[in-house]
C-alpha atoms as a PDB file:
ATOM      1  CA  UNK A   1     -11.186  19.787 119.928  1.00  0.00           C
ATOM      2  CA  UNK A   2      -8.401  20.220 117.398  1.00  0.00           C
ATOM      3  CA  UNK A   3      -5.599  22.593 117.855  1.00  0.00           C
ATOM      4  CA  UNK A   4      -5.954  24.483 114.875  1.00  0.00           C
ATOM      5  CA  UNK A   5      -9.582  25.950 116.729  1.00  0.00           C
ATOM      6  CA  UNK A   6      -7.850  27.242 119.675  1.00  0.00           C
ATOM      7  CA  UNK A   7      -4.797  29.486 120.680  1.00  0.00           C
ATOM      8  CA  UNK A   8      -1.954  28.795 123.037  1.00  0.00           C
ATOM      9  CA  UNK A   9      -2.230  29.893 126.570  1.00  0.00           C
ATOM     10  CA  UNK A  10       0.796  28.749 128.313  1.00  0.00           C
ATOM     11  CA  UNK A  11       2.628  25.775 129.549  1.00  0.00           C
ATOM     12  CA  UNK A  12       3.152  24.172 133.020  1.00  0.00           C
ATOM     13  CA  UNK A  13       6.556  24.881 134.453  1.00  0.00           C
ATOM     14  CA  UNK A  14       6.239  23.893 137.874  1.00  0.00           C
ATOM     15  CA  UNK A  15       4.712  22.417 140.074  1.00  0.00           C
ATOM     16  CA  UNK A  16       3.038  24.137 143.358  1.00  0.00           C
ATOM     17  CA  UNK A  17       2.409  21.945 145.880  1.00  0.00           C
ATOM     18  CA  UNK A  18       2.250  18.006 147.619  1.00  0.00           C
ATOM     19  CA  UNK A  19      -1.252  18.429 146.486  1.00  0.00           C
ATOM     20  CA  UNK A  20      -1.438  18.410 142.680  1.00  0.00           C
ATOM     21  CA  UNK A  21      -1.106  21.849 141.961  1.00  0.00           C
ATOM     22  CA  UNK A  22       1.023  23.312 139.076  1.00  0.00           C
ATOM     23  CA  UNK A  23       2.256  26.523 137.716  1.00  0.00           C
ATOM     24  CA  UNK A  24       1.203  28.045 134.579  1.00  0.00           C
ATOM     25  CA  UNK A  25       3.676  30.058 132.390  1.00  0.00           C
ATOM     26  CA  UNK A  26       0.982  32.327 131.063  1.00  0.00           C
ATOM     27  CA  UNK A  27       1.311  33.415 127.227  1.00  0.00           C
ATOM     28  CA  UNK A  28      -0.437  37.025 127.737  1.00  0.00           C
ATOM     29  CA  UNK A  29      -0.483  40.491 128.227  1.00  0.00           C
ATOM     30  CA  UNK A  30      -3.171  40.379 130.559  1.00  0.00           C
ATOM     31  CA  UNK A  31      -3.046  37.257 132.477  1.00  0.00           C
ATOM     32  CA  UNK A  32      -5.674  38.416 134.767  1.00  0.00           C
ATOM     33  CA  UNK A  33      -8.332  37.996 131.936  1.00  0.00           C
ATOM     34  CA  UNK A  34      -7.642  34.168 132.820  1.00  0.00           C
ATOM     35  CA  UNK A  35      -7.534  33.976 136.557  1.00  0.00           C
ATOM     36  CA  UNK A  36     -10.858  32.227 136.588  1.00  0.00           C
ATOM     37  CA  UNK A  37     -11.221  29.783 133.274  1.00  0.00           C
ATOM     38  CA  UNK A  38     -13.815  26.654 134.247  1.00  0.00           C
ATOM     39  CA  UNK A  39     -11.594  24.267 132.032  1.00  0.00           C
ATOM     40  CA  UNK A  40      -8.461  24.525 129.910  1.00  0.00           C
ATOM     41  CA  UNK A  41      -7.111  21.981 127.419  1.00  0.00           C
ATOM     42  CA  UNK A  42      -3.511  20.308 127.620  1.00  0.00           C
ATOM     43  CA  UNK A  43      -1.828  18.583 124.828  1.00  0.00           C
ATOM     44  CA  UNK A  44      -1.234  15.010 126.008  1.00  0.00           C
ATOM     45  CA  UNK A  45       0.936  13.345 123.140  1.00  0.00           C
ATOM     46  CA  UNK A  46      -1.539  14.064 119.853  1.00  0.00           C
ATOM     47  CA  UNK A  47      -4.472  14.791 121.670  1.00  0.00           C
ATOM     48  CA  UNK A  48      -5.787  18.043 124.021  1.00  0.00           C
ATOM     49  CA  UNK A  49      -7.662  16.740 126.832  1.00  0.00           C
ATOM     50  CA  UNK A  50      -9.989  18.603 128.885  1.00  0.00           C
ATOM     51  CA  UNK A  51      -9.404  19.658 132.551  1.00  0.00           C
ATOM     52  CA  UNK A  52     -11.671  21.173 134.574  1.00  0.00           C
ATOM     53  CA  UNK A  53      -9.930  23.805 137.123  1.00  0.00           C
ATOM     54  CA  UNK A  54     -11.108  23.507 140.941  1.00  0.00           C
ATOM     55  CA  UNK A  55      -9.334  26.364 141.773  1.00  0.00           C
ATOM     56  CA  UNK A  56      -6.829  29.221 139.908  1.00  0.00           C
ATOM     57  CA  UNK A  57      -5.443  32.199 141.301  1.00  0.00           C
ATOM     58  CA  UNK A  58      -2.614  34.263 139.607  1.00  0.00           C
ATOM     59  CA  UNK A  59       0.911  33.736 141.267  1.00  0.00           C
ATOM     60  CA  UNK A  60       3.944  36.114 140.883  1.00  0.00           C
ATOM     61  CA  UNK A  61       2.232  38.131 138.160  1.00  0.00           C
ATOM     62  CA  UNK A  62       2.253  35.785 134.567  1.00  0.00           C
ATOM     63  CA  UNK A  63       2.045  32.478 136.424  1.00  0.00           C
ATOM     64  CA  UNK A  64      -1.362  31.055 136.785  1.00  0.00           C
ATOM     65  CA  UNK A  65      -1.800  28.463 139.449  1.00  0.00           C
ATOM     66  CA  UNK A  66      -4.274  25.683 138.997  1.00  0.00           C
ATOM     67  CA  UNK A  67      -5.979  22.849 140.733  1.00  0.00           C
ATOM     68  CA  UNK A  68      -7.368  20.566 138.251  1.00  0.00           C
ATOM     69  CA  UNK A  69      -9.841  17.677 138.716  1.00  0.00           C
ATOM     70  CA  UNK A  70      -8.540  14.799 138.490  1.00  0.00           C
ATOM     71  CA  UNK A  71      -4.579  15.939 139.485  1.00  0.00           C
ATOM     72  CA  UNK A  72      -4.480  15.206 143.384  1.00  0.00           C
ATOM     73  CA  UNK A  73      -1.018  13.813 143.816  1.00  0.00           C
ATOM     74  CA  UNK A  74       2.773  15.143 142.641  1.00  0.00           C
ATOM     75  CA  UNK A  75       3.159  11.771 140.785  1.00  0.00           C
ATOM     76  CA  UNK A  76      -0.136  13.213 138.638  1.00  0.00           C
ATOM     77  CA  UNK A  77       1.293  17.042 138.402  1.00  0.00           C
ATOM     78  CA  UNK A  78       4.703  15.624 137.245  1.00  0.00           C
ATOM     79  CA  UNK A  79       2.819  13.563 134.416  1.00  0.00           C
ATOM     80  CA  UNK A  80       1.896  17.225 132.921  1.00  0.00           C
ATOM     81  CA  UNK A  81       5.635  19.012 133.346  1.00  0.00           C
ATOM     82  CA  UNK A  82       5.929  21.356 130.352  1.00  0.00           C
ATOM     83  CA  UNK A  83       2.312  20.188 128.732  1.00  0.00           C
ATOM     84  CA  UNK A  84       1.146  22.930 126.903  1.00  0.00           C
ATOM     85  CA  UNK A  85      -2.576  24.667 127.594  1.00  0.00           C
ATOM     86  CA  UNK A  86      -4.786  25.814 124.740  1.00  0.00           C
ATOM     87  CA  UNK A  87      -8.350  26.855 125.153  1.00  0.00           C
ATOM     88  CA  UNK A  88     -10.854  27.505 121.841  1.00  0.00           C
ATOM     89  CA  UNK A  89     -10.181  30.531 119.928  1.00  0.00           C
ATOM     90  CA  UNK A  90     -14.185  31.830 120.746  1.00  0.00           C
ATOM     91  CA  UNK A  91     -13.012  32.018 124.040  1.00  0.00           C
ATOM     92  CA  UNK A  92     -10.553  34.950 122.938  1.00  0.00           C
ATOM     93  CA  UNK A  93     -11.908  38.694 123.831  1.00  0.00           C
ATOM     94  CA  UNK A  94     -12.529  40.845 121.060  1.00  0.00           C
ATOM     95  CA  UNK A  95      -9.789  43.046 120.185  1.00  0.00           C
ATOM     96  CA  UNK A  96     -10.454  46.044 117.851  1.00  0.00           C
ATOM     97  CA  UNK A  97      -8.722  49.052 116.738  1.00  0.00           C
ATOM     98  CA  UNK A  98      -5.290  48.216 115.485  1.00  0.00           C
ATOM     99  CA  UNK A  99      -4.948  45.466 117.269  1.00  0.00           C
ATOM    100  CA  UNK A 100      -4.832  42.074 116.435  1.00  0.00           C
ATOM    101  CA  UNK A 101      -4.336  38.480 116.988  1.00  0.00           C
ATOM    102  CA  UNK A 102      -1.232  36.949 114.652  1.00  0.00           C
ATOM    103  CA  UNK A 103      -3.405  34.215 113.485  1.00  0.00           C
ATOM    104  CA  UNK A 104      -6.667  36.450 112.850  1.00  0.00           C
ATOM    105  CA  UNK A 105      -4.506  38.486 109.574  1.00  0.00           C
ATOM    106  CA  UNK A 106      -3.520  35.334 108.036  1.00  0.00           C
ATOM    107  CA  UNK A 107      -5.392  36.053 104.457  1.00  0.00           C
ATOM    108  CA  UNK A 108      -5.441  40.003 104.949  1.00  0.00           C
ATOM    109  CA  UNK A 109      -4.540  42.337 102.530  1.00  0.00           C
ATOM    110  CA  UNK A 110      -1.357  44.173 103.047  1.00  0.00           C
ATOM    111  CA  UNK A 111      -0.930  48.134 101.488  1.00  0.00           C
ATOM    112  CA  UNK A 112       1.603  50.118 101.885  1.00  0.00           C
ATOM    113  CA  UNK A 113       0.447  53.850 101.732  1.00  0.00           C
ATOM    114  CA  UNK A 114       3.323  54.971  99.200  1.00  0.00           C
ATOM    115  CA  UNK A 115       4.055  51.189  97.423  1.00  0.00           C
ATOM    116  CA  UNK A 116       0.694  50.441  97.231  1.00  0.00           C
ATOM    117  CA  UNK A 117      -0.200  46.705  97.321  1.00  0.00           C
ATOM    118  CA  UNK A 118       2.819  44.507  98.994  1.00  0.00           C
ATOM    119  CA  UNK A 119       0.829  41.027  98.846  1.00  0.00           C
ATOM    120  CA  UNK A 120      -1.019  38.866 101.001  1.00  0.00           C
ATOM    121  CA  UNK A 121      -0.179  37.783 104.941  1.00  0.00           C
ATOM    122  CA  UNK A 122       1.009  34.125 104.810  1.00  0.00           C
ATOM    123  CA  UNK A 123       1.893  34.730 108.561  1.00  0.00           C
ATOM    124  CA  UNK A 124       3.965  35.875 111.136  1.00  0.00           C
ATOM    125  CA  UNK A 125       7.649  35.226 112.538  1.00  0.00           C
ATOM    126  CA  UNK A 126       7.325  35.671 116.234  1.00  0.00           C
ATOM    127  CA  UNK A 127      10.399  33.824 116.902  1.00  0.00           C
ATOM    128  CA  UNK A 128      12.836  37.159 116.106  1.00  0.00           C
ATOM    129  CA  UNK A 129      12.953  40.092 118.729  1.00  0.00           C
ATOM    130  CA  UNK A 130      10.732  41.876 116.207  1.00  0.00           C
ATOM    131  CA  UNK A 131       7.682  40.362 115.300  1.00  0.00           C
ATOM    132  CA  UNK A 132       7.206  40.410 111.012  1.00  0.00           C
ATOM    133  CA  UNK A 133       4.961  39.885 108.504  1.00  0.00           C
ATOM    134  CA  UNK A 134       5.357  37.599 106.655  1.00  0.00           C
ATOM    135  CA  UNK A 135       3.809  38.346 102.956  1.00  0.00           C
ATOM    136  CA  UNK A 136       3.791  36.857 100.165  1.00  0.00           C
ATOM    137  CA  UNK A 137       3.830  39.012  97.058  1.00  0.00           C
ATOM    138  CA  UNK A 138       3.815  36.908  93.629  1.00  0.00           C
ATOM    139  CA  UNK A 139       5.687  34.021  95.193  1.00  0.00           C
ATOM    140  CA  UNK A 140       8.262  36.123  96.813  1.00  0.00           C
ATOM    141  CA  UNK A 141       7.976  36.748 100.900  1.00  0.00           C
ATOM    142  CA  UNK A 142       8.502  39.956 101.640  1.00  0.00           C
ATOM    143  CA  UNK A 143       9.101  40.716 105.549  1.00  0.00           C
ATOM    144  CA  UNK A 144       7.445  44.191 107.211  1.00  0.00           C
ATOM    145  CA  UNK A 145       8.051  44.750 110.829  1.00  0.00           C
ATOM    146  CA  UNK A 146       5.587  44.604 113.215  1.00  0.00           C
ATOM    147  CA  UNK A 147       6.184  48.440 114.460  1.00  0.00           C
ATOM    148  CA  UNK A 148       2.789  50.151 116.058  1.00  0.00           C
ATOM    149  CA  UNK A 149       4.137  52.879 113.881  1.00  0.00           C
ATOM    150  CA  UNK A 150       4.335  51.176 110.778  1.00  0.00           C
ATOM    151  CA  UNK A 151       0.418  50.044 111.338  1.00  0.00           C
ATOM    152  CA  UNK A 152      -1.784  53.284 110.110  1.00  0.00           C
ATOM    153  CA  UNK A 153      -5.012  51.014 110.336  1.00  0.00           C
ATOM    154  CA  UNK A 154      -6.346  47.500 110.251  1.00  0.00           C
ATOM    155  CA  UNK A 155     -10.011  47.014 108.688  1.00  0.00           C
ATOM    156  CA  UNK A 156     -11.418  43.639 109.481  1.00  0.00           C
ATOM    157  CA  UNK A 157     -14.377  44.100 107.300  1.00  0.00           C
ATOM    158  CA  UNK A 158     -12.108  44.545 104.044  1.00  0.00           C
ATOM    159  CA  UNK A 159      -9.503  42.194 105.633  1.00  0.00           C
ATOM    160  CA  UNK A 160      -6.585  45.104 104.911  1.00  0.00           C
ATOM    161  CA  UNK A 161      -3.518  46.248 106.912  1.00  0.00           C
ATOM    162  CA  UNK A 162      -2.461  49.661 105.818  1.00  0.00           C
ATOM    163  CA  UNK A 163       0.938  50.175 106.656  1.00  0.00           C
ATOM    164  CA  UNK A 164       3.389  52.653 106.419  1.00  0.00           C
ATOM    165  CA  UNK A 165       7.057  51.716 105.613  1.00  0.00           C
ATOM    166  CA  UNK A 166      10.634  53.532 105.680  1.00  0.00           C
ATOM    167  CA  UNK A 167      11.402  54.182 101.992  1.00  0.00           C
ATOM    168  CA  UNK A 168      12.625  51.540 100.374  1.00  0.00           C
ATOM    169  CA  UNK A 169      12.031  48.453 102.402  1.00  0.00           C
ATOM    170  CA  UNK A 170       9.722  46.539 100.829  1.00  0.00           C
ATOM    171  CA  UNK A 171      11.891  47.276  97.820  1.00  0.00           C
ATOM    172  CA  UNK A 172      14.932  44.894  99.389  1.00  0.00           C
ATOM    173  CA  UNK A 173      12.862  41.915  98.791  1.00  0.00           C
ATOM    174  CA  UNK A 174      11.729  42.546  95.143  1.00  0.00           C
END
């Protein structure tokens, strides 16, 4: 499995117990939907390796804590501190409506329902308090907010985000 075919889930932060067990720092909304996964894969070096999960139960709200096979001893948890856990993108639920998964736009369409075309999603800058677009129009990037009332509709079938920006905005970066 290669890590461009899945999505990040979280990362151990702790461990739980004498026994093996660590903590999950869970990358969700809705980290019940992944209270009881059969196997996960952590990034060891290069590589994601699969674990299968004995036993997961949701601790303290986003934390997720696992028993894995194979991780019996603290001198085996501490090997994973901070190892990231990814599991295959097919294993994502469905979302529909307007919402959407950062890396399922990549490629779509952007309009703006006065400007008209803005360009093409090259991806998105999560790392700001505000989550953007990141477009790229002719070689330039233009940068769009990632407001729930900027976002009049997203159609997957004609890979389009129709958006609705404050006057002048996408003007800044043209």
């Amino acid at each position: 499995m290669k890590k461009e075919d899945c999505f990040y889930l979280g990362k151990i932060v702790k461990k739980y117990s004498f026994k093996g067990e660590v903590l999950v720092k869970l990358d969700t909304d809705e980290p019940d939907l992944y209270e009881n996964l059969e196997s996960v894969f952590i990034a060891i070096g290069h590589d994601l390796v699969p674990f299968f999960i004995e036993e997961s139960s949701l601790h303290k709200s986003d934390l997720l804590r696992l028993r894995l096979e194979d991780v019996s001893t603290e001198e085996e948890a501490d090997a994973l501190m901070k190892a990231e856990l990814y599991l295959p993108l097919t294993a994502l639920p469905r979302l529909s409506g307007n919402k959407f998964y950062f890396h399922e736009i990549v490629g779509f369409t952007v309009k703006d329902v006065d400007f008209g075309v803005v360009g093409v999603v090259k991806g998105v800058n999560d790392t700001t308090a505000q989550a953007l677009f990141q477009i790229d129009r002719e070689g330039k990037e233009v940068l769009i907010p990632m407001n729930d009332e900027f976002i009049e509709k997203v159609d997957r079938d004609t890979k389009t985000i129709l958006v609705r920006t404050p006057a002048g905005l996408i003007d800044l970066y043209l």
